[in-house]
Protein backbone atom coordinates (compact mmCIF):
# COMPACT_ATOMS: atom_id res chain seq x y z
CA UNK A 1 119.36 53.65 66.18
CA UNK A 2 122.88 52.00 66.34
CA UNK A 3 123.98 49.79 62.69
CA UNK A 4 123.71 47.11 64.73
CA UNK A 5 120.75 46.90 66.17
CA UNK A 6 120.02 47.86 62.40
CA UNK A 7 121.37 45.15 61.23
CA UNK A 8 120.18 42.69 63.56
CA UNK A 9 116.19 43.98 62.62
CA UNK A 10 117.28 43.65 58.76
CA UNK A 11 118.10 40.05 59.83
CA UNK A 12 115.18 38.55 61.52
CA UNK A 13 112.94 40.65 59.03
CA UNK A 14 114.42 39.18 55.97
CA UNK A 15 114.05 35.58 58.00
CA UNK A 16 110.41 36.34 58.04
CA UNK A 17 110.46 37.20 54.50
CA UNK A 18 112.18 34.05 53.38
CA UNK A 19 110.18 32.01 55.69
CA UNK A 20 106.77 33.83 54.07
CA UNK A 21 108.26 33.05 50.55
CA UNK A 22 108.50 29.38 51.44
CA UNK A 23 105.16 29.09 53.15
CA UNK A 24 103.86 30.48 49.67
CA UNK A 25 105.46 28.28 47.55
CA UNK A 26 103.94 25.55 49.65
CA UNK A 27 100.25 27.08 49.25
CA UNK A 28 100.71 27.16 45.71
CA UNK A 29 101.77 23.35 45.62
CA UNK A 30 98.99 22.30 47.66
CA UNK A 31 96.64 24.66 45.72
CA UNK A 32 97.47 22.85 42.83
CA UNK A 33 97.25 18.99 44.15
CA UNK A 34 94.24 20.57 45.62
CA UNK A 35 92.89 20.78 42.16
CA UNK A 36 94.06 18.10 41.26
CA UNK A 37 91.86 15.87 43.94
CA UNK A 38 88.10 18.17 43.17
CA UNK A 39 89.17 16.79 39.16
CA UNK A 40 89.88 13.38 39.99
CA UNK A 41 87.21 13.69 42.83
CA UNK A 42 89.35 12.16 45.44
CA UNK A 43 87.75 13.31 48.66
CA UNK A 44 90.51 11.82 50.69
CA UNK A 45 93.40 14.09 48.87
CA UNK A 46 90.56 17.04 49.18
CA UNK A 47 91.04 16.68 52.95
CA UNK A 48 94.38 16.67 53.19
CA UNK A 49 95.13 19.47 51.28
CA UNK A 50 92.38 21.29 52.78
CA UNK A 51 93.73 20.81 56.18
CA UNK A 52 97.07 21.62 54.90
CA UNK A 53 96.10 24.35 53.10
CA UNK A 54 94.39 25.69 56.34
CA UNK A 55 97.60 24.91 58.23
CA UNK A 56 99.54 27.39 56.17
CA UNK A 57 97.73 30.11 56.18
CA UNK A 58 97.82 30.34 59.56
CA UNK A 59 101.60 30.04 59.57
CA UNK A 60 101.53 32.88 57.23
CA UNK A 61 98.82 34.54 59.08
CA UNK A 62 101.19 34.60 62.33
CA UNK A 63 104.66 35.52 60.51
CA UNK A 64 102.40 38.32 58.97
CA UNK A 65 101.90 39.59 62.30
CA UNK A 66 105.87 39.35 63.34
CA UNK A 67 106.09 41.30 60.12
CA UNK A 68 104.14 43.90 61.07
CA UNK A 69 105.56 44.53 64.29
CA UNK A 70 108.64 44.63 62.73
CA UNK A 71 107.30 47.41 60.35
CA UNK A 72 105.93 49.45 63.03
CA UNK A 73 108.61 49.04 65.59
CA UNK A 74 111.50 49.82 62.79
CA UNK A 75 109.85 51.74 59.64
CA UNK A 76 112.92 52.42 58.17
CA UNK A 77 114.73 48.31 58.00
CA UNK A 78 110.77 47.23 56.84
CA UNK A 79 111.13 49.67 54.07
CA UNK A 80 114.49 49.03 53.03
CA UNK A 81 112.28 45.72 52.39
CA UNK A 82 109.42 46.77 49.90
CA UNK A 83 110.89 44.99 47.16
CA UNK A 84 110.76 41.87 48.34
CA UNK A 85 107.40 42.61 50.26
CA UNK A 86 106.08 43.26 46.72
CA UNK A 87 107.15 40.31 45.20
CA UNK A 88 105.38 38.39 47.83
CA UNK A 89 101.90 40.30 47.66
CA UNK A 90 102.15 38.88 44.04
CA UNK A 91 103.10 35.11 44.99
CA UNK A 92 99.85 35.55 47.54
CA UNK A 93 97.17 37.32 44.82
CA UNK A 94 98.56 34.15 42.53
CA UNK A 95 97.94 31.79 45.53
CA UNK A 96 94.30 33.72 45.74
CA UNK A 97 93.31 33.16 42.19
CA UNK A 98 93.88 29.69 42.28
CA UNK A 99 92.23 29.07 45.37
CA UNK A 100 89.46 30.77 44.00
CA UNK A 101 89.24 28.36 40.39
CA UNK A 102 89.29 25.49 42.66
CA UNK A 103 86.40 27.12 44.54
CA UNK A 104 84.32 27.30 41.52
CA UNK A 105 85.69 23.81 40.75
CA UNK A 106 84.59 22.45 43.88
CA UNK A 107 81.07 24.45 43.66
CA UNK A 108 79.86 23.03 39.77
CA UNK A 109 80.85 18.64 41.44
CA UNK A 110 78.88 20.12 44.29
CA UNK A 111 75.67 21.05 41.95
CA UNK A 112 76.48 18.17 39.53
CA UNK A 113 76.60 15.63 42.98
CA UNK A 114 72.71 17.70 43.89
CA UNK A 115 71.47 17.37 40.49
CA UNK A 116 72.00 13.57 40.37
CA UNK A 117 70.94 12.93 44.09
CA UNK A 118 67.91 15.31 43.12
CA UNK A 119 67.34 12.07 40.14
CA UNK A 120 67.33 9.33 41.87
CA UNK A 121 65.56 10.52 44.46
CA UNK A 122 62.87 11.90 42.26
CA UNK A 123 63.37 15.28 43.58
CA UNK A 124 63.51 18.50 41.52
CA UNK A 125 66.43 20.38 41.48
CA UNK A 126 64.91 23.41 43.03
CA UNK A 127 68.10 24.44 44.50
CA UNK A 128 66.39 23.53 48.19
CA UNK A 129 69.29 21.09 49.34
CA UNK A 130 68.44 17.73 50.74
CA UNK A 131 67.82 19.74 54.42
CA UNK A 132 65.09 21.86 55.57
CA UNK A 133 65.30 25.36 57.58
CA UNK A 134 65.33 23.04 60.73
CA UNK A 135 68.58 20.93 59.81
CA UNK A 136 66.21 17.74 58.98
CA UNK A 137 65.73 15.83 55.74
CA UNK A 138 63.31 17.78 53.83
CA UNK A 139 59.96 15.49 53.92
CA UNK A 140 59.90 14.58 50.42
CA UNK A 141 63.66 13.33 49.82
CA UNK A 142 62.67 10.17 51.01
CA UNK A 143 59.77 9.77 48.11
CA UNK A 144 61.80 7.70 45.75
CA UNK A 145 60.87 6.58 42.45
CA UNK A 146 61.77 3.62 40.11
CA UNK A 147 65.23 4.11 38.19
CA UNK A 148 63.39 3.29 35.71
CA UNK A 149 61.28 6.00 35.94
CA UNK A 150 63.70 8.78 36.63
């Protein structure tokens, strides 16, 4: 292959590389507001950054894929590249890890929200959910006891 066609596939790969790096550093700012909002319990800010969240990993998703047809097209400019390719595997396994405490974040105000619908509603908290198999309310959430009694 000529040095400049070279060159040119060095470009637009590195683009794609910078362009990766910054849709990372977004995802890891939105990871954190994300916790942020399941702490605070601000459903509206949960929303957001859910949908943005979502938004970005499809933008990485797709530059991924430009990536790799870079890589298989011209083997030698994507390898030239590893280093930075490393650095952001890294930047996404951080991204990962976070995602995944605010998962488990999300998951214990999801079974503290059951447990305290499963009291005032004079349910157990047999880990059924307020739904049967069918999709329906299950027959006896809408037996309700005194506050009082609860």
């Amino acid at each position: 292959m000529n040095t400049a066609l070279a060159q040119e596939f060095a470009t637009a790969l590195d683009a794609i590389l910078g362009e990766m790096r910054g849709g990372l550093a977004q995802l890891g700012s939105v990871l954190a507001a994300e916790r942020v909002a399941l702490h605070d319990g601000d459903t509206e800010a949960i929303d957001q950054t859910g949908a943005r969240k979502q938004a970005l990993m499809q933008q990485l998703e797709a530059l991924d894929a430009e990536r790799q047809q870079f890589a298989r097209e011209q083997p030698q400019v994507a390898a030239s590249r590893n280093p930075a390719w490393r650095e952001l595997v890294t930047a996404l396994q951080q991204c990962q890890e976070q995602n995944l405490r605010n998962g488990n974040l999300a998951s214990q105000r999801l079974r503290a929200v059951r447990q305290a619908l499963a009291i005032l509603t004079g349910g157990d908290d047999d880990g059924n959910g307020l739904y049967d198999s069918g999709g329906g309310l299950r027959g006896d959430i809408m037996r309700s006891r005194p506050l009082a009694a609860a």
